[in-house]
Structures are given as structure tokens and as C-alpha cells.
PDB file of N, CA and C in Angstrom:
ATOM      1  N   UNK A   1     -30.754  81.122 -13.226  1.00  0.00           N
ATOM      2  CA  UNK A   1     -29.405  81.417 -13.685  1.00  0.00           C
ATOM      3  C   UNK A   1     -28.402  80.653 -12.819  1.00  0.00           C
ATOM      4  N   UNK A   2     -27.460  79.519 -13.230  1.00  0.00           N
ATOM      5  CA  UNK A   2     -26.500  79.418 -12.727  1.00  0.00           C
ATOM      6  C   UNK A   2     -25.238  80.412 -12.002  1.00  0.00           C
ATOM      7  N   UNK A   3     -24.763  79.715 -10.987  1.00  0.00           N
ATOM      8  CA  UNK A   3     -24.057  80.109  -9.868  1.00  0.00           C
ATOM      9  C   UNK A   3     -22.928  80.658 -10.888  1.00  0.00           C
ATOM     10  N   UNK A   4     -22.275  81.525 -10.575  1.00  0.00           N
ATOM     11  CA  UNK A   4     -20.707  81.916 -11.409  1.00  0.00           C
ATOM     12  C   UNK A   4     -19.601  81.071 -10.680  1.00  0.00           C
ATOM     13  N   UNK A   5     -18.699  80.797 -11.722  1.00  0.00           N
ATOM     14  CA  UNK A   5     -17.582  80.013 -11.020  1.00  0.00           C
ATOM     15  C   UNK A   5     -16.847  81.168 -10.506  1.00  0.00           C
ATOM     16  N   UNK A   6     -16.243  80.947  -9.431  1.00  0.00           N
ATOM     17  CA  UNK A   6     -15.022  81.551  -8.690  1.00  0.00           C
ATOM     18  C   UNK A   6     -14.074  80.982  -8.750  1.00  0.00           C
ATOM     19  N   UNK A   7     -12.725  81.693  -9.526  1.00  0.00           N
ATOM     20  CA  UNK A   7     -11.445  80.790  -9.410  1.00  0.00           C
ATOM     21  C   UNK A   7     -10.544  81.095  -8.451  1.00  0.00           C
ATOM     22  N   UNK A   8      -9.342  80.298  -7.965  1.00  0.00           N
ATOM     23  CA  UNK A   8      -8.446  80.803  -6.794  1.00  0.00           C
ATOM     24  C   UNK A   8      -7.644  81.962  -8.287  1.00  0.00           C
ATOM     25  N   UNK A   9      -7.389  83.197  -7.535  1.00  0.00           N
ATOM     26  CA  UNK A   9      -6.444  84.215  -7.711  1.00  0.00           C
ATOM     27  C   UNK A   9      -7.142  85.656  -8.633  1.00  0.00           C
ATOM     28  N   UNK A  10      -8.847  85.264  -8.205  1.00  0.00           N
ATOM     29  CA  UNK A  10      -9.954  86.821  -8.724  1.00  0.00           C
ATOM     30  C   UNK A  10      -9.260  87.685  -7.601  1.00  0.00           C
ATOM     31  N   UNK A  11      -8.874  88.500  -7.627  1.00  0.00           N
ATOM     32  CA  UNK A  11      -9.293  89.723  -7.196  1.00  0.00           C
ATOM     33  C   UNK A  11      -7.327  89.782  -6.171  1.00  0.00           C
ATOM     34  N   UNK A  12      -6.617  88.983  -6.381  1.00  0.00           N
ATOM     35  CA  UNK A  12      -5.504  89.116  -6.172  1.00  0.00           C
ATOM     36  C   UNK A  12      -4.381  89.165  -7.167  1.00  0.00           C
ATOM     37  N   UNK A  13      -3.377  90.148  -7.096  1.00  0.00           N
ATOM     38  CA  UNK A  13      -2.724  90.423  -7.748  1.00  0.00           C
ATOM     39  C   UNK A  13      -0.803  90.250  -7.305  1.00  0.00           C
ATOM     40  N   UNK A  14       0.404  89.919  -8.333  1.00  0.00           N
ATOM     41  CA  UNK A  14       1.419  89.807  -7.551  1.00  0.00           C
ATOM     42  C   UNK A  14       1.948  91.071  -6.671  1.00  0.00           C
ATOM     43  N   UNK A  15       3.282  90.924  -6.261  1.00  0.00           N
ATOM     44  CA  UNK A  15       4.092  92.300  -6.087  1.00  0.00           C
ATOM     45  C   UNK A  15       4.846  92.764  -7.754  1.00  0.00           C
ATOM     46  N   UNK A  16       4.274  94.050  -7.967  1.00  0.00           N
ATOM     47  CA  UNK A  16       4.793  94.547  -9.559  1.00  0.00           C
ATOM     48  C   UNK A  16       6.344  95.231  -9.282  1.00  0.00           C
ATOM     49  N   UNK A  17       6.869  94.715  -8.540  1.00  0.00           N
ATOM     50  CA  UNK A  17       8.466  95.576  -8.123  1.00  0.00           C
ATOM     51  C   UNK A  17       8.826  95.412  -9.580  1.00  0.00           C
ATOM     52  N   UNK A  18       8.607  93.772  -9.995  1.00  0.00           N
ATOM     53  CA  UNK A  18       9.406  93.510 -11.436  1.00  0.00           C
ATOM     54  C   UNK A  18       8.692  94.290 -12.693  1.00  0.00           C
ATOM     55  N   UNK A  19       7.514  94.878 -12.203  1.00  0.00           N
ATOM     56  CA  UNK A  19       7.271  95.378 -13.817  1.00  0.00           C
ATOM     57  C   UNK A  19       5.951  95.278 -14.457  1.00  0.00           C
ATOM     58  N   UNK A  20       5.385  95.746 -14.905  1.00  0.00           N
ATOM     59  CA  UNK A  20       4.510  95.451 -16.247  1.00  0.00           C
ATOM     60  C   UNK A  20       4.317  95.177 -17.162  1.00  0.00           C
ATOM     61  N   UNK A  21       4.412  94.207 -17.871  1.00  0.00           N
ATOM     62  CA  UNK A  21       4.604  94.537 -19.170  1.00  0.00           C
ATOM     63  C   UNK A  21       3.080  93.811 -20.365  1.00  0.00           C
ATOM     64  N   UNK A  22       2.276  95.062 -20.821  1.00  0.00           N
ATOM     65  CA  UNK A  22       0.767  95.098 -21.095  1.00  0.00           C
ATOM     66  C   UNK A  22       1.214  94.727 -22.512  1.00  0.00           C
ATOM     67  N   UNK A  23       0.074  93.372 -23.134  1.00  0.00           N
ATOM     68  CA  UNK A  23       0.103  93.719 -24.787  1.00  0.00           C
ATOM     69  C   UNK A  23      -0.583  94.682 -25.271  1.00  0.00           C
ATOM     70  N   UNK A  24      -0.514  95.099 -26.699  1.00  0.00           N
ATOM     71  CA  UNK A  24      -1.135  96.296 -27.395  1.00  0.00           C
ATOM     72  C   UNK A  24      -2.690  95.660 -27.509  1.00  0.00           C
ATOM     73  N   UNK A  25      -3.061  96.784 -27.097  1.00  0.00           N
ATOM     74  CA  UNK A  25      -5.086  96.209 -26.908  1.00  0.00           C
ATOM     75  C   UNK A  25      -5.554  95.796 -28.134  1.00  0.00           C
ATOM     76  N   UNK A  26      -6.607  94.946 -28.279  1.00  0.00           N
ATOM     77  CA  UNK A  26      -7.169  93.774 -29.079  1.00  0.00           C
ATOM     78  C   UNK A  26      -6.263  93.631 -29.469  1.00  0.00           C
ATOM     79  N   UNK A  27      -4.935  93.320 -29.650  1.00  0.00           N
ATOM     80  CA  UNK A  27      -3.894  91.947 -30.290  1.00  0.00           C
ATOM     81  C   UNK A  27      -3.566  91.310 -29.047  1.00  0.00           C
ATOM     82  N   UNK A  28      -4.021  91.080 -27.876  1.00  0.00           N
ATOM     83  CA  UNK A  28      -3.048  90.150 -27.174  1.00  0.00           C
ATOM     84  C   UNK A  28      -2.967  88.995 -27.275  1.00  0.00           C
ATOM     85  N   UNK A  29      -2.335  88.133 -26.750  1.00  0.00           N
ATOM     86  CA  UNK A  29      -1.901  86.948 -27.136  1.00  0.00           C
ATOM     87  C   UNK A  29      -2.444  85.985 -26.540  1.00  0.00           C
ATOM     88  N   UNK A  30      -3.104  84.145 -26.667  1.00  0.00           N
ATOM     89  CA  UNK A  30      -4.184  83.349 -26.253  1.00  0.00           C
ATOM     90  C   UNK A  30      -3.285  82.339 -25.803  1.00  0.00           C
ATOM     91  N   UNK A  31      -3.619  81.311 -24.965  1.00  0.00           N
ATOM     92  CA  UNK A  31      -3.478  81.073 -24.161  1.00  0.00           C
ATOM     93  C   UNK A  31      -4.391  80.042 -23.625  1.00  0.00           C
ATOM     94  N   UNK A  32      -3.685  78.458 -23.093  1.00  0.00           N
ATOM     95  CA  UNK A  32      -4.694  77.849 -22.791  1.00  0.00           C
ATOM     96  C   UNK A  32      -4.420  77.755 -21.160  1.00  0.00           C
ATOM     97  N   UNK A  33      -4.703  78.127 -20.087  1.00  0.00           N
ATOM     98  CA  UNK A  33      -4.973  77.873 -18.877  1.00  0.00           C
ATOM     99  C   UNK A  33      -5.730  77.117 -17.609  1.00  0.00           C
ATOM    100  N   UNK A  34      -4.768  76.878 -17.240  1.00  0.00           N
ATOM    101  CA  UNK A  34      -5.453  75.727 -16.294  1.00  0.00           C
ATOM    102  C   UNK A  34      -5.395  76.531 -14.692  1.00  0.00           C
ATOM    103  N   UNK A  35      -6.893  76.502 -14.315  1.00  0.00           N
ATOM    104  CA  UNK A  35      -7.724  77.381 -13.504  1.00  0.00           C
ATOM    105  C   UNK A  35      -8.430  76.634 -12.130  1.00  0.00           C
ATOM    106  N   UNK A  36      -7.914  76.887 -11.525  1.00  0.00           N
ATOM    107  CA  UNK A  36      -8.168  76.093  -9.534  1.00  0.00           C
ATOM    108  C   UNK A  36      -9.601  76.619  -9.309  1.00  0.00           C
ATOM    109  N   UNK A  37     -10.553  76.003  -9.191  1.00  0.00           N
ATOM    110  CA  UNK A  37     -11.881  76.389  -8.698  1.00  0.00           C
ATOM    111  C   UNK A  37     -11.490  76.881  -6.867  1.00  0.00           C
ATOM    112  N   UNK A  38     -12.271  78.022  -6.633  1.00  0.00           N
ATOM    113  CA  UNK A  38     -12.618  78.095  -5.488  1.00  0.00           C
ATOM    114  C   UNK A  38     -13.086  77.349  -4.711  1.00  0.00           C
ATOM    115  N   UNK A  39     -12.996  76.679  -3.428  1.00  0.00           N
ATOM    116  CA  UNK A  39     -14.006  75.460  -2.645  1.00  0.00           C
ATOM    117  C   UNK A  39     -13.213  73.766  -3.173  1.00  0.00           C
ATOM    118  N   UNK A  40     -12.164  74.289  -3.951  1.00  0.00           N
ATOM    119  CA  UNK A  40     -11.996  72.438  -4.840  1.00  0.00           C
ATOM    120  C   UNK A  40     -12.937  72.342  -5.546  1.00  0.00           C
ATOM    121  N   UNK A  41     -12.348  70.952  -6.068  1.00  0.00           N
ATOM    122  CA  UNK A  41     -12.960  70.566  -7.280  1.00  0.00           C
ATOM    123  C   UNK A  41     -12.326  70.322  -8.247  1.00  0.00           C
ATOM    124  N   UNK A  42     -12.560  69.702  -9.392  1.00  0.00           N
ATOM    125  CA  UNK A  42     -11.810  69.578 -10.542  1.00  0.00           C
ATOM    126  C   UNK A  42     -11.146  70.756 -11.521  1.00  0.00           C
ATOM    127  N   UNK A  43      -9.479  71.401 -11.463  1.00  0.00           N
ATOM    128  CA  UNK A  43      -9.442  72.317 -12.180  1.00  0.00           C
ATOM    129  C   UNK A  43     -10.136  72.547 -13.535  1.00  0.00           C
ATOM    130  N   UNK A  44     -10.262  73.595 -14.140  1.00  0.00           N
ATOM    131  CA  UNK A  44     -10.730  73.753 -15.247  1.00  0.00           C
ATOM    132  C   UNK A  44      -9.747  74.351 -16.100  1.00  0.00           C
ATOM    133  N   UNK A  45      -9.584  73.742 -17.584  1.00  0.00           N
ATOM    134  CA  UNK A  45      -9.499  74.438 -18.548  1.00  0.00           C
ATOM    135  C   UNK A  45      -9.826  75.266 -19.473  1.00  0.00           C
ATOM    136  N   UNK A  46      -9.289  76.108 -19.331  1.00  0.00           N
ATOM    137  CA  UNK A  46      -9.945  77.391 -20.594  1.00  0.00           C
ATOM    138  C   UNK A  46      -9.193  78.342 -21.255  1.00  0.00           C
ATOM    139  N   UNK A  47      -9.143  78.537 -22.284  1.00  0.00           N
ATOM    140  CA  UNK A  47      -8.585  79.389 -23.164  1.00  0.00           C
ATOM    141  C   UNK A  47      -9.177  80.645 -23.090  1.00  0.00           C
ATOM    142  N   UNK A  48      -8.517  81.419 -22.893  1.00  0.00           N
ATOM    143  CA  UNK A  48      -7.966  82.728 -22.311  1.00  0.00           C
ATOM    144  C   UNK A  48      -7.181  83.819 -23.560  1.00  0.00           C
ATOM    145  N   UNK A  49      -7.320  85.095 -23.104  1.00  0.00           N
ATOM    146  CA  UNK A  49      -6.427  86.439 -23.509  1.00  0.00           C
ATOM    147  C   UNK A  49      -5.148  86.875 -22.602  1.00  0.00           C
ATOM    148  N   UNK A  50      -4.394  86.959 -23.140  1.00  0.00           N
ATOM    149  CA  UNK A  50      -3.364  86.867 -21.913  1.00  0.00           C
ATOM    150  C   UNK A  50      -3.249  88.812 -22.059  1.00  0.00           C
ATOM    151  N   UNK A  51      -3.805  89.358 -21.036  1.00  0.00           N
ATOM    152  CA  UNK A  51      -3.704  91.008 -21.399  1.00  0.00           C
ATOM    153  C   UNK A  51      -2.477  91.331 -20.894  1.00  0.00           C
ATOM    154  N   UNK A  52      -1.480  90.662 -19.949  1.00  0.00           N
ATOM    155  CA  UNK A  52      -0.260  91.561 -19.362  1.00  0.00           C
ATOM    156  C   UNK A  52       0.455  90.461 -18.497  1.00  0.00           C
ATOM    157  N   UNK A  53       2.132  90.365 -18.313  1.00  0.00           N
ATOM    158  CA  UNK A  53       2.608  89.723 -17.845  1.00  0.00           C
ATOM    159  C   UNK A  53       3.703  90.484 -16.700  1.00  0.00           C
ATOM    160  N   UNK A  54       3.919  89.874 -15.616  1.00  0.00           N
ATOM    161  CA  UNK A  54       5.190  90.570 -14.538  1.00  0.00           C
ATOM    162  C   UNK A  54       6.246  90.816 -15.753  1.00  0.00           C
ATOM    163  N   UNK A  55       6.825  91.724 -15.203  1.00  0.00           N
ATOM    164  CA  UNK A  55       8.032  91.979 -15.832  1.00  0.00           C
ATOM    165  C   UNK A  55       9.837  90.207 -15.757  1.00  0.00           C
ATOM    166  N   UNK A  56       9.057  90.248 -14.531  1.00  0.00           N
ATOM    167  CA  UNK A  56       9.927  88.679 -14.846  1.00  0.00           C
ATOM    168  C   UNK A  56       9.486  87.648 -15.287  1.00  0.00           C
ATOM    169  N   UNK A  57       8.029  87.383 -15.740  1.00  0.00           N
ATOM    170  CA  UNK A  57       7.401  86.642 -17.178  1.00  0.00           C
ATOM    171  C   UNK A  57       6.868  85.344 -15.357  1.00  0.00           C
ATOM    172  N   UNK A  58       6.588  85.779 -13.955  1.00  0.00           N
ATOM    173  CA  UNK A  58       6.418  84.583 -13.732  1.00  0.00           C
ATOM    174  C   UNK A  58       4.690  84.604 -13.233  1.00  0.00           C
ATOM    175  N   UNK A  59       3.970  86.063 -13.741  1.00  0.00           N
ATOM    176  CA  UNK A  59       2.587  86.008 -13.685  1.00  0.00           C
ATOM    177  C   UNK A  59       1.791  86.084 -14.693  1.00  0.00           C
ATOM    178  N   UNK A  60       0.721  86.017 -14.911  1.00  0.00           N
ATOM    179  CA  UNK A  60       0.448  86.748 -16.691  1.00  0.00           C
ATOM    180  C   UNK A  60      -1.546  87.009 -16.140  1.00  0.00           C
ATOM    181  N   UNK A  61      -2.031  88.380 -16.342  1.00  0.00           N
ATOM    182  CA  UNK A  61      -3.333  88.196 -15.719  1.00  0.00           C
ATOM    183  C   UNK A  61      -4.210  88.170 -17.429  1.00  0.00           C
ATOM    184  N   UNK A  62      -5.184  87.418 -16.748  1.00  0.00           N
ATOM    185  CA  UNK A  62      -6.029  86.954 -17.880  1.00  0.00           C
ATOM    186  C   UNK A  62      -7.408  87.619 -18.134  1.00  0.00           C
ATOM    187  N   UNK A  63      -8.084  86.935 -19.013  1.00  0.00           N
ATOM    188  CA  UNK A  63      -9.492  87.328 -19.231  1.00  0.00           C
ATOM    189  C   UNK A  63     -10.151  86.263 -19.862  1.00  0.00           C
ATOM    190  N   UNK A  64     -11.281  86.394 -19.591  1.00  0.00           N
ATOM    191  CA  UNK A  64     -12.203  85.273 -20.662  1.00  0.00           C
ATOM    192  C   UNK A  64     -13.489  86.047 -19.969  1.00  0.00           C
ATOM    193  N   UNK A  65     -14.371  85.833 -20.773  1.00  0.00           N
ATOM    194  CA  UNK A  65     -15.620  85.967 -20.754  1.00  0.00           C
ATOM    195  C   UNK A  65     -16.492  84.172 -20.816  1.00  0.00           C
ATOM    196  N   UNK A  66     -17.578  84.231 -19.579  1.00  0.00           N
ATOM    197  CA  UNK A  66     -17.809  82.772 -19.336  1.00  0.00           C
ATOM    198  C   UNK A  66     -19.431  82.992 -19.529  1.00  0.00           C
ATOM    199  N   UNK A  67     -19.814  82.989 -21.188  1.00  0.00           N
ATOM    200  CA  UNK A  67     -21.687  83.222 -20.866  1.00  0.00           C
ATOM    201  C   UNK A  67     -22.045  84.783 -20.064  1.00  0.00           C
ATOM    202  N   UNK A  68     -21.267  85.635 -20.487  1.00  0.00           N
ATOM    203  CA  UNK A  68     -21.503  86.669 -20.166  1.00  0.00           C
ATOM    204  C   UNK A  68     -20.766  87.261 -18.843  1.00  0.00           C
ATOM    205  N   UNK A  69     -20.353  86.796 -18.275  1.00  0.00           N
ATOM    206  CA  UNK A  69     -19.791  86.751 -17.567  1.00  0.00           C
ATOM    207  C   UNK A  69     -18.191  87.185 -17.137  1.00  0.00           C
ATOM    208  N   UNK A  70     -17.404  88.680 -16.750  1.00  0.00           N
ATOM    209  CA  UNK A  70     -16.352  88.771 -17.342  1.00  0.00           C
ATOM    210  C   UNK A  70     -15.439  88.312 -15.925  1.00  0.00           C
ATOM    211  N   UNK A  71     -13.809  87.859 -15.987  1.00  0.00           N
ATOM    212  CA  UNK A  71     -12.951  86.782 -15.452  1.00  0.00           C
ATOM    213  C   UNK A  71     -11.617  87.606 -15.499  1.00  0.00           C
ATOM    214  N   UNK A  72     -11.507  88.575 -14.774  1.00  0.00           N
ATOM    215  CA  UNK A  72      -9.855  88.674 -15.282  1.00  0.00           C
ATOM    216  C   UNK A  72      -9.005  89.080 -14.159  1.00  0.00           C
ATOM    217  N   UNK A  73      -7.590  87.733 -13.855  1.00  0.00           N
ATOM    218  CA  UNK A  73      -6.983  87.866 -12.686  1.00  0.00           C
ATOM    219  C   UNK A  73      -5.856  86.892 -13.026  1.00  0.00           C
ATOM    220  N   UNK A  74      -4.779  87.617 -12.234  1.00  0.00           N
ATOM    221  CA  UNK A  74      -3.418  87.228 -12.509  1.00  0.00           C
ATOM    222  C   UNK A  74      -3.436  85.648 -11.723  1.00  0.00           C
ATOM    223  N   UNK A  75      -2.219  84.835 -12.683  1.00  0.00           N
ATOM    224  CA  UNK A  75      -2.309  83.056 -12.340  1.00  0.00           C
ATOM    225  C   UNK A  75      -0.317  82.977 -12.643  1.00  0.00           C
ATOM    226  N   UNK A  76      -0.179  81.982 -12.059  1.00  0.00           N
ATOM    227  CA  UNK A  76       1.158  81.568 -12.799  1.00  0.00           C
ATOM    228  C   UNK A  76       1.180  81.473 -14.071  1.00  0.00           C
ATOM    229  N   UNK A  77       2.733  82.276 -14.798  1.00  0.00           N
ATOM    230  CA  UNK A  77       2.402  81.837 -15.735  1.00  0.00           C
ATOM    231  C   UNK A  77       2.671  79.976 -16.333  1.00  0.00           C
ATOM    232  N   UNK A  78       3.282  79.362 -15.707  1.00  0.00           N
ATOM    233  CA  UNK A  78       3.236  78.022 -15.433  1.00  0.00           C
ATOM    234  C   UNK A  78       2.090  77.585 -16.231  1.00  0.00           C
ATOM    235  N   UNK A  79       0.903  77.748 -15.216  1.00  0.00           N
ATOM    236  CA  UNK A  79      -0.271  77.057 -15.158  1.00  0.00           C
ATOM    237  C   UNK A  79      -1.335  77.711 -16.877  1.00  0.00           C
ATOM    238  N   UNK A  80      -0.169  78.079 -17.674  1.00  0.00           N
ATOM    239  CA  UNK A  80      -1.058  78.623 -19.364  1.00  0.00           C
ATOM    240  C   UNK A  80      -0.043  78.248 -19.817  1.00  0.00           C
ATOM    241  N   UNK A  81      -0.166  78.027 -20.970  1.00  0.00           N
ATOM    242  CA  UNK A  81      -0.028  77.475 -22.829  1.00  0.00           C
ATOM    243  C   UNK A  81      -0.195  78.612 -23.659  1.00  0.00           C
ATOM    244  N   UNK A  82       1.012  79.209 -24.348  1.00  0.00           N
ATOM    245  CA  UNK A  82       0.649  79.823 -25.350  1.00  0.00           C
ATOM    246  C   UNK A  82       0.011  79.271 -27.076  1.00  0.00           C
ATOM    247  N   UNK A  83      -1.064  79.318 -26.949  1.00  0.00           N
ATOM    248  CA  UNK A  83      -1.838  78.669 -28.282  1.00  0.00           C
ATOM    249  C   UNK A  83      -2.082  79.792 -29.409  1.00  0.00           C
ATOM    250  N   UNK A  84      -2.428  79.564 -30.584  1.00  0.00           N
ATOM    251  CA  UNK A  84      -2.567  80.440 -31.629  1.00  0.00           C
ATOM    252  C   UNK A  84      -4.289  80.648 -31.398  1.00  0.00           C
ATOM    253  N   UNK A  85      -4.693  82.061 -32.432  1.00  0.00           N
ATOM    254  CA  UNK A  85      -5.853  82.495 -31.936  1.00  0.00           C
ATOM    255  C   UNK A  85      -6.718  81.503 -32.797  1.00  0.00           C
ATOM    256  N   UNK A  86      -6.298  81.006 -33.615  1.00  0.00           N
ATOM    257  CA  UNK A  86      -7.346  79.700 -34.525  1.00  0.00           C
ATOM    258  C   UNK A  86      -7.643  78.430 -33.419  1.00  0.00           C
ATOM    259  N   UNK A  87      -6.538  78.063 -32.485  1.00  0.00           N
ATOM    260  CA  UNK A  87      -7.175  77.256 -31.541  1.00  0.00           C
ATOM    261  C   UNK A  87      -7.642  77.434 -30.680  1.00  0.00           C
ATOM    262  N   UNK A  88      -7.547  78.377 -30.241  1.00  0.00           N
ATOM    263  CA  UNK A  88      -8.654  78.947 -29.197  1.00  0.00           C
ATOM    264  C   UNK A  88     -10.180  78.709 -29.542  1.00  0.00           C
ATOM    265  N   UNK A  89     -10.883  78.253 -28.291  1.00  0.00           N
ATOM    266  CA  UNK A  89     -12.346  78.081 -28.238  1.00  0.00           C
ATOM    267  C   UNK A  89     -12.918  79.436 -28.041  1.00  0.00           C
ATOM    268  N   UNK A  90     -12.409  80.269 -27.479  1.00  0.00           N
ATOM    269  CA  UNK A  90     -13.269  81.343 -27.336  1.00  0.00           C
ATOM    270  C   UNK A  90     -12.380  82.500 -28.294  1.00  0.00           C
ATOM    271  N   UNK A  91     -12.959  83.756 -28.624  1.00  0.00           N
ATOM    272  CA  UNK A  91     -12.505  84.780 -28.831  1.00  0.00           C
ATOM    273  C   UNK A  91     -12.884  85.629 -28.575  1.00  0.00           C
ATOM    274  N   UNK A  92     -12.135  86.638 -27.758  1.00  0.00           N
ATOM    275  CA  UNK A  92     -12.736  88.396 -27.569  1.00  0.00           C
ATOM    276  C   UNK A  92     -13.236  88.546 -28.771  1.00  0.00           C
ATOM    277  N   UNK A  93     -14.884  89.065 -28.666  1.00  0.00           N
ATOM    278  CA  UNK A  93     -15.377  90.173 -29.770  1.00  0.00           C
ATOM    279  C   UNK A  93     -14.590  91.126 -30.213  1.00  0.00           C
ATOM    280  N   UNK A  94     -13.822  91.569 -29.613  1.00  0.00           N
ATOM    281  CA  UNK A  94     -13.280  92.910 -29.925  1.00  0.00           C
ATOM    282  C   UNK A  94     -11.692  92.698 -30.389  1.00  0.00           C
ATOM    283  N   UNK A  95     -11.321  91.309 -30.535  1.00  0.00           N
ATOM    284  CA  UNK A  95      -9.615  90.537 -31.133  1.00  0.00           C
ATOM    285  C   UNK A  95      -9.849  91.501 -32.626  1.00  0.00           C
ATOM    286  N   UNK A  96      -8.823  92.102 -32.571  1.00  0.00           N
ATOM    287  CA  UNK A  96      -8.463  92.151 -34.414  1.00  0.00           C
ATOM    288  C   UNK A  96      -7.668  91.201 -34.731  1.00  0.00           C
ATOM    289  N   UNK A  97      -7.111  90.290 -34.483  1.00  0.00           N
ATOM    290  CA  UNK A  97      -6.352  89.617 -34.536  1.00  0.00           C
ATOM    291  C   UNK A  97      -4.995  89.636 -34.649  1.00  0.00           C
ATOM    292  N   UNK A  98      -4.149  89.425 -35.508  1.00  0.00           N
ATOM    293  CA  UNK A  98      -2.370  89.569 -35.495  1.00  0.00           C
ATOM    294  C   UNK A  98      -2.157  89.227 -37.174  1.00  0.00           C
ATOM    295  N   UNK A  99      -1.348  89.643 -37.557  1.00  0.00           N
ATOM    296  CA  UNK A  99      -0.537  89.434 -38.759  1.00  0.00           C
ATOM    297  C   UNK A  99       0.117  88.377 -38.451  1.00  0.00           C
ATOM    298  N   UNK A 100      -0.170  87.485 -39.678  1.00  0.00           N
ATOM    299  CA  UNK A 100       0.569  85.835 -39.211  1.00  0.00           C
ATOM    300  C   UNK A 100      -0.038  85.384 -38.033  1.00  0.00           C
ATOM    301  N   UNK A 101      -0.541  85.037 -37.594  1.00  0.00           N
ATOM    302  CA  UNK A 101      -1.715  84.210 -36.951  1.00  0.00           C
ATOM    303  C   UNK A 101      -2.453  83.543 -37.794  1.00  0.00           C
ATOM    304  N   UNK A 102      -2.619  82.666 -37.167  1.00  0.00           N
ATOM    305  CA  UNK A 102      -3.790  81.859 -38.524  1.00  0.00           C
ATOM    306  C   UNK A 102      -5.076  81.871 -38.072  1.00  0.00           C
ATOM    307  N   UNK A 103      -5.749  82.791 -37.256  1.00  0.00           N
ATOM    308  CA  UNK A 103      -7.293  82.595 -36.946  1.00  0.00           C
ATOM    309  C   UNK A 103      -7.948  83.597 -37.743  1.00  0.00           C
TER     310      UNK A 103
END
């Protein structure tokens, strides 16, 4: 079995003074993100669930599932793309998707 990737910002989270603000479960919104390997290395891209953002819109923590594998930790929101759920490479099993979405 391959090694799991570790990205910079698992298991750290911002200061929430500004807020929470969670999407409604299986509709959240996708997202393409660009992800700092632990140790260096070439960032990675991956399309992502964006489950919740700071209340001042400047964190957003994510999820993806990688081969079984589950991923979910707050990044700039900078460093993601809001994409529609039809372009997304991956999808939560459990997406109902959105009204008006095209996936």
C-alpha cells in the first residue's frame, strides 16, 4: 500500500473570532484547490468539497477522499477555485447535488 500524502494545513485550523459559516450537508459547494505537500515537492491539484468557510471568507476547510483515504483541513481560500459539480473529478458519494448545477 502506498504512503498517504500529507498536506501543509491537516490538522490545523484558523482563529474562528470571525465566524463559521458551514454549507447545508451533501450540497456543498466544489472547488478546485491547490495543495502544498508536506516535506516539498510539487503542489498538487485537486478538486475538493468546500464544507465551511471563516466568517471573513479568508479560510474555507475542505475534503476529498484520496483512494480511500479521507483529507479534510482548512487552506486559504486564495489557494481554491470555485468550479461546478460537473467539473469536478471527484464526487462525494453522498453529493445530492444542487438545483441548477449541471452535474
Amino acid at each position: 500500500m502506498q504512503p498517504r500524502n500529507s498536506y501543509i494545513g491537516e490538522g490545523w485550523h484558523p482563529d474562528f473570532e470571525s465566524g463559521v459559516v458551514r454549507f447545508p450537508y451533501r450540497r456543498e459547494p466544489y472547488a478546485r484547490a491547490r495543495l502544498a505537500l508536506v516535506g516539498g515537492g510539487e503542489d498538487h491539484v485537486r478538486d475538493v468539497m468546500v464544507q465551511a468557510r471563516t466568517g471573513d471568507g479568508k479560510w474555507l476547510l475542505i475534503y476529498f477522499d484520496d483512494a480511500g483515504e479521507v483529507h479534510s483541513f482548512w487552506i486559504p481560500s486564495r489557494n481554491a477555485k470555485p468550479i461546478s459539480r460537473s467539473e469536478s473529478s471527484w464526487i462525494d458519494p453522498y453529493d445530492l447535488g444542487r438545483r441548477g448545477d449541471d452535474g
